[in-house]
N, C-alpha and C. Protein backbone atom coordinates (compact mmCIF):
# COMPACT_ATOMS: atom_id res chain seq x y z
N UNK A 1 -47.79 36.20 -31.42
CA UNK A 1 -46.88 35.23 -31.98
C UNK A 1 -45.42 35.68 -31.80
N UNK A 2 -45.62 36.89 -31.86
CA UNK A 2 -43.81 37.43 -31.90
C UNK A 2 -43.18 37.48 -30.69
N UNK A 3 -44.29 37.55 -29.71
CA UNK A 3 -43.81 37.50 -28.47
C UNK A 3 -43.32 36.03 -27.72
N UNK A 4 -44.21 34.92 -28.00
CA UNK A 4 -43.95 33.60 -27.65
C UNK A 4 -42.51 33.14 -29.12
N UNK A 5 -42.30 33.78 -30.15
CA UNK A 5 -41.29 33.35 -30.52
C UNK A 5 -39.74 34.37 -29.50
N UNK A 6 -40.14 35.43 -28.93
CA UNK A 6 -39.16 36.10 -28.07
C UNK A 6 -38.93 35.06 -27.31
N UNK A 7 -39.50 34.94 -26.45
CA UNK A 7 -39.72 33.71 -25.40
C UNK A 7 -38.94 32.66 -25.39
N UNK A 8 -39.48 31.64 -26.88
CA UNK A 8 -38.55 30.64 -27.11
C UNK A 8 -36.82 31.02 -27.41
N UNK A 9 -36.90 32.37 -28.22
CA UNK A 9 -35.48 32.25 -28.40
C UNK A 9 -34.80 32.02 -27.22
N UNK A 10 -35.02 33.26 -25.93
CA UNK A 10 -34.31 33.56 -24.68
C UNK A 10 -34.05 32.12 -24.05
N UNK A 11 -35.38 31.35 -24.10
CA UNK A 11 -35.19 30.12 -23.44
C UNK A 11 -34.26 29.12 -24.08
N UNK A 12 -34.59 28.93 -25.26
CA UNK A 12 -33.16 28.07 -26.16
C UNK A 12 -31.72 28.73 -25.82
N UNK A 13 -31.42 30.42 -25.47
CA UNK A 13 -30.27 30.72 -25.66
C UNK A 13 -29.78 30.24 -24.41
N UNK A 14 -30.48 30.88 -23.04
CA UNK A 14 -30.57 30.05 -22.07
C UNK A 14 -29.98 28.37 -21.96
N UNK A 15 -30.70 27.43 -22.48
CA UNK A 15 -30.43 26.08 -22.50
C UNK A 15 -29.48 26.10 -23.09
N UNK A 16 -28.93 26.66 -24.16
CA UNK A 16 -27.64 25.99 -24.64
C UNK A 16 -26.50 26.94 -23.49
N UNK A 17 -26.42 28.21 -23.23
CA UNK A 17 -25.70 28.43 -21.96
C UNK A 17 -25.77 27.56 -20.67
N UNK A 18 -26.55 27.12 -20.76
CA UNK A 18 -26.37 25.94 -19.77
C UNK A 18 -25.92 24.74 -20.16
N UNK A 19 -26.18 24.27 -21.40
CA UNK A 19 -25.52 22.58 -21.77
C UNK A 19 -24.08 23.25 -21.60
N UNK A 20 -23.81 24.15 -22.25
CA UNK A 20 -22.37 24.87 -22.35
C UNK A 20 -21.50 24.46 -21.02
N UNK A 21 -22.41 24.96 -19.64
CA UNK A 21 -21.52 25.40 -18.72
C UNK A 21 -21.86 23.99 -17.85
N UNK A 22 -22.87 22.90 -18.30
CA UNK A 22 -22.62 21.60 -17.78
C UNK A 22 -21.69 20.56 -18.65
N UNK A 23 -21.17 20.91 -19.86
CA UNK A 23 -20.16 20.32 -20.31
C UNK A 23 -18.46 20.71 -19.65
N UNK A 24 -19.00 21.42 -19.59
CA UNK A 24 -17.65 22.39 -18.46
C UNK A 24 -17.53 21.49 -17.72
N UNK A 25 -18.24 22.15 -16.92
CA UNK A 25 -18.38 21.08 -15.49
C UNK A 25 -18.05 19.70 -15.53
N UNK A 26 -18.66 19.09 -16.76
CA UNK A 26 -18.76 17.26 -16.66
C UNK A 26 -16.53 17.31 -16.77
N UNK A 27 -15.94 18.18 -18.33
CA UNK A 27 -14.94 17.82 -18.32
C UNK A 27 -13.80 18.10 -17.18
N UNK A 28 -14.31 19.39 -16.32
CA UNK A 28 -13.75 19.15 -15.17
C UNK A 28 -13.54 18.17 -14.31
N UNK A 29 -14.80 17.50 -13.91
CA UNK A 29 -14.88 16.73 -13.07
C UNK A 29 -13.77 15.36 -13.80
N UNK A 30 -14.44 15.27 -15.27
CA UNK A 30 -13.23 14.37 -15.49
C UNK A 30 -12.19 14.25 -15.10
N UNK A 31 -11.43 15.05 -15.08
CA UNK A 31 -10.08 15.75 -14.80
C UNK A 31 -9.44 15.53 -13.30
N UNK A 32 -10.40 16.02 -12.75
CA UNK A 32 -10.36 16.03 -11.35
C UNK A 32 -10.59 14.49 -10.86
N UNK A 33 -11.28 13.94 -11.52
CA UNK A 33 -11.44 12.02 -11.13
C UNK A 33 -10.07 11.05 -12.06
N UNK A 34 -9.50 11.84 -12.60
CA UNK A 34 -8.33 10.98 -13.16
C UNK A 34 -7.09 11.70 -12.09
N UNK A 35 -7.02 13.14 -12.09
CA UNK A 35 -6.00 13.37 -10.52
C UNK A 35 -6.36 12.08 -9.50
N UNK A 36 -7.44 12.04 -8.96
CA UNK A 36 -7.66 11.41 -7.86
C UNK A 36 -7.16 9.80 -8.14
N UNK A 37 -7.38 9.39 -9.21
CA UNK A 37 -6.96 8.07 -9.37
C UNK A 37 -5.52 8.02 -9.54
N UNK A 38 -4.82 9.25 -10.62
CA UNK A 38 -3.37 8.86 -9.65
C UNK A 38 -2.96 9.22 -8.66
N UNK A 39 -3.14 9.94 -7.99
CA UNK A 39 -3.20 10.10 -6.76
C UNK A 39 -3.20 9.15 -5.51
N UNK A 40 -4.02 8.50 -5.79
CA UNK A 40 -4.42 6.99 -5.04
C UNK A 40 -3.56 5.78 -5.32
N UNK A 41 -3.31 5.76 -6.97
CA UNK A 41 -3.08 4.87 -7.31
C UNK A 41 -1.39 5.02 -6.72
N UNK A 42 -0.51 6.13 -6.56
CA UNK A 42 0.52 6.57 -6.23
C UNK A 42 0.39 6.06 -4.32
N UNK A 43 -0.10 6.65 -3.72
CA UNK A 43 -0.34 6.72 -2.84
C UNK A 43 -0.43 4.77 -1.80
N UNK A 44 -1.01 4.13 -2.81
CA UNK A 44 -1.36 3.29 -2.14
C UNK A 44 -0.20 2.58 -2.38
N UNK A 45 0.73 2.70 -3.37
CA UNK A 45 1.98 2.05 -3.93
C UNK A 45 3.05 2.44 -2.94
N UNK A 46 3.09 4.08 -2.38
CA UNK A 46 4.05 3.50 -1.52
C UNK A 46 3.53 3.48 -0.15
N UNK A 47 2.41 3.00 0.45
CA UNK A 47 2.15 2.51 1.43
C UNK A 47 2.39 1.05 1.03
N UNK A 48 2.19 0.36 0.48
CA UNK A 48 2.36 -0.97 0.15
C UNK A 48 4.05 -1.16 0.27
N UNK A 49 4.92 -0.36 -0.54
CA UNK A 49 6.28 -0.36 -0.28
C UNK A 49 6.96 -0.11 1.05
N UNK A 50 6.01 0.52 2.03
CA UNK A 50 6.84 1.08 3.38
C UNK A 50 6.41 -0.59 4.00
N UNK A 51 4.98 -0.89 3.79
CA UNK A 51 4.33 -1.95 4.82
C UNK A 51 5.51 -3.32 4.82
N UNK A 52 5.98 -3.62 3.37
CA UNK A 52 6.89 -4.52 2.74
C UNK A 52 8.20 -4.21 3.91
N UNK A 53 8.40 -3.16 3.74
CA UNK A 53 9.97 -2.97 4.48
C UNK A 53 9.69 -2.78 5.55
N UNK A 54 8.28 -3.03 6.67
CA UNK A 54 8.82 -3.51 8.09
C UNK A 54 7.86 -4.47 8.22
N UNK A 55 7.65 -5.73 7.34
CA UNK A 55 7.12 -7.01 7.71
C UNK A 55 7.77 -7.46 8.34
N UNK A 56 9.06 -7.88 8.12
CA UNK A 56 10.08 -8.76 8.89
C UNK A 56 9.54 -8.21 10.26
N UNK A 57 9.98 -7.32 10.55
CA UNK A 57 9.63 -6.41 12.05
C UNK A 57 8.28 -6.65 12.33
N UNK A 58 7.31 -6.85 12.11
CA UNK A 58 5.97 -6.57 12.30
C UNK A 58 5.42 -8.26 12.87
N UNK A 59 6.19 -9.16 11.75
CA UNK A 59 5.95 -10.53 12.03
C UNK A 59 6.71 -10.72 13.42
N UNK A 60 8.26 -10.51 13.60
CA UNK A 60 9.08 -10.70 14.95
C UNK A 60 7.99 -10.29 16.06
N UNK A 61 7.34 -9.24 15.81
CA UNK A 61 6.46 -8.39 16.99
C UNK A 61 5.29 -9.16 17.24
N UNK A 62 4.87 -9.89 16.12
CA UNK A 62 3.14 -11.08 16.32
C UNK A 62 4.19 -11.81 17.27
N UNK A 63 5.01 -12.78 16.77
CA UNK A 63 5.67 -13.91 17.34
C UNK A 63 5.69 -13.53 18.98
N UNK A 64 5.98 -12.42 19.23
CA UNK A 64 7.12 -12.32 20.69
C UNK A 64 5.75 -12.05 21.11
N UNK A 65 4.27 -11.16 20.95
CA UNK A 65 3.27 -10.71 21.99
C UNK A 65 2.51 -12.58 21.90
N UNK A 66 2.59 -13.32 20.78
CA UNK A 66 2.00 -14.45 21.08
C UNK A 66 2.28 -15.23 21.95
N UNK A 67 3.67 -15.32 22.04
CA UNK A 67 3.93 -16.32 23.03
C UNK A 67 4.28 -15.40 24.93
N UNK A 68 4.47 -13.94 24.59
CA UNK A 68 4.41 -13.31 26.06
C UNK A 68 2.30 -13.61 26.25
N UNK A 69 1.33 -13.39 25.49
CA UNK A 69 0.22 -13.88 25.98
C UNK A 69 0.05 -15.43 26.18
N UNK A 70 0.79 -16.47 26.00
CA UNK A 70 0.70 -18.02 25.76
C UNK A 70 1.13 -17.90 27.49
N UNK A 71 2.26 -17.43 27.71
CA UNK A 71 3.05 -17.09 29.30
C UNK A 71 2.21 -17.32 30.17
N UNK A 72 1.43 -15.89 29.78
CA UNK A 72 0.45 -15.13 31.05
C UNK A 72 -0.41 -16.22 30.99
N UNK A 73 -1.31 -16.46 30.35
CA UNK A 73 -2.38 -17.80 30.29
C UNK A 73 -1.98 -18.78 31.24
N UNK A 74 -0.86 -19.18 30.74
CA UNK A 74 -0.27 -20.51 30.97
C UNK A 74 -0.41 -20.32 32.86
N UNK A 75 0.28 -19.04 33.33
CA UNK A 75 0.80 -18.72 34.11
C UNK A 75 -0.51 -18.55 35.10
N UNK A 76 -1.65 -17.56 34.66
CA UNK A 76 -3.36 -17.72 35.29
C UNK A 76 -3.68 -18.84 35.81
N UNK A 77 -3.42 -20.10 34.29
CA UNK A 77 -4.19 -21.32 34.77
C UNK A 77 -3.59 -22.07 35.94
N UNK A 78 -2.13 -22.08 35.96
CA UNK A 78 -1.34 -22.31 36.87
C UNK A 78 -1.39 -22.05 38.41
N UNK A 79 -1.60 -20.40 38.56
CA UNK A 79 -1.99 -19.85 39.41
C UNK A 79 -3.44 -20.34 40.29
N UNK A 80 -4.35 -20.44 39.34
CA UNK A 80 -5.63 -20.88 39.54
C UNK A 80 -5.85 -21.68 40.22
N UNK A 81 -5.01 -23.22 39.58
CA UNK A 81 -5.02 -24.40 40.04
C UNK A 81 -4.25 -24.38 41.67
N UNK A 82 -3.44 -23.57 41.70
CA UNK A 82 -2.48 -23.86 43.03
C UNK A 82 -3.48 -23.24 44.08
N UNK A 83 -4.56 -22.21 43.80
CA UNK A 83 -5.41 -21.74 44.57
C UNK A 83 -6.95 -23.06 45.00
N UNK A 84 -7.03 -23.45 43.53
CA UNK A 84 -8.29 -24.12 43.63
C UNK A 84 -7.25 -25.61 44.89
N UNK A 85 -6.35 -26.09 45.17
CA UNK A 85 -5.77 -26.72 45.41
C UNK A 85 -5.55 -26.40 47.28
């Protein structure tokens, strides 16, 4: 009997050294998942602020490759026809 109560103690002291060092752990990780969210949350704010300050630029740049590809098209089918002709 004295021996299986040895037993249990080691093993209980055991388990609670371990809830111990997984409460650790859990509040770390907390910690470490609220860095990451500001982090991100920082992060994505000023990518959003740089993207803002070269829309103007970014839209001028759709406009001008749309209509230099509208050109070339235009310019194929054109070509095409003077051949099929």
């Amino acid at each position: 009997m004295a021996l299986l109560n040895n037993q249990l103690k080691r093993l209980n002291n055991w388990l609670e050294n371990r809830v111990k060092t997984l409460e650790e752990e859990l509040e770390n990780s907390k910690t470490d998942l609220e860095n990451l969210e500001l982090l991100y949350k920082n992060s994505s704010f000023l990518f959003d602020s740089k993207a803002c300050e070269n829309c103007e630029t970014l839209e001028n740049k759709v406009h001008y490759l749309i209509k230099t590809v509208d050109k070339l098209s235009k310019g194929k089918s054109n070509f095409e026809n003077v051949l099929a002709s």
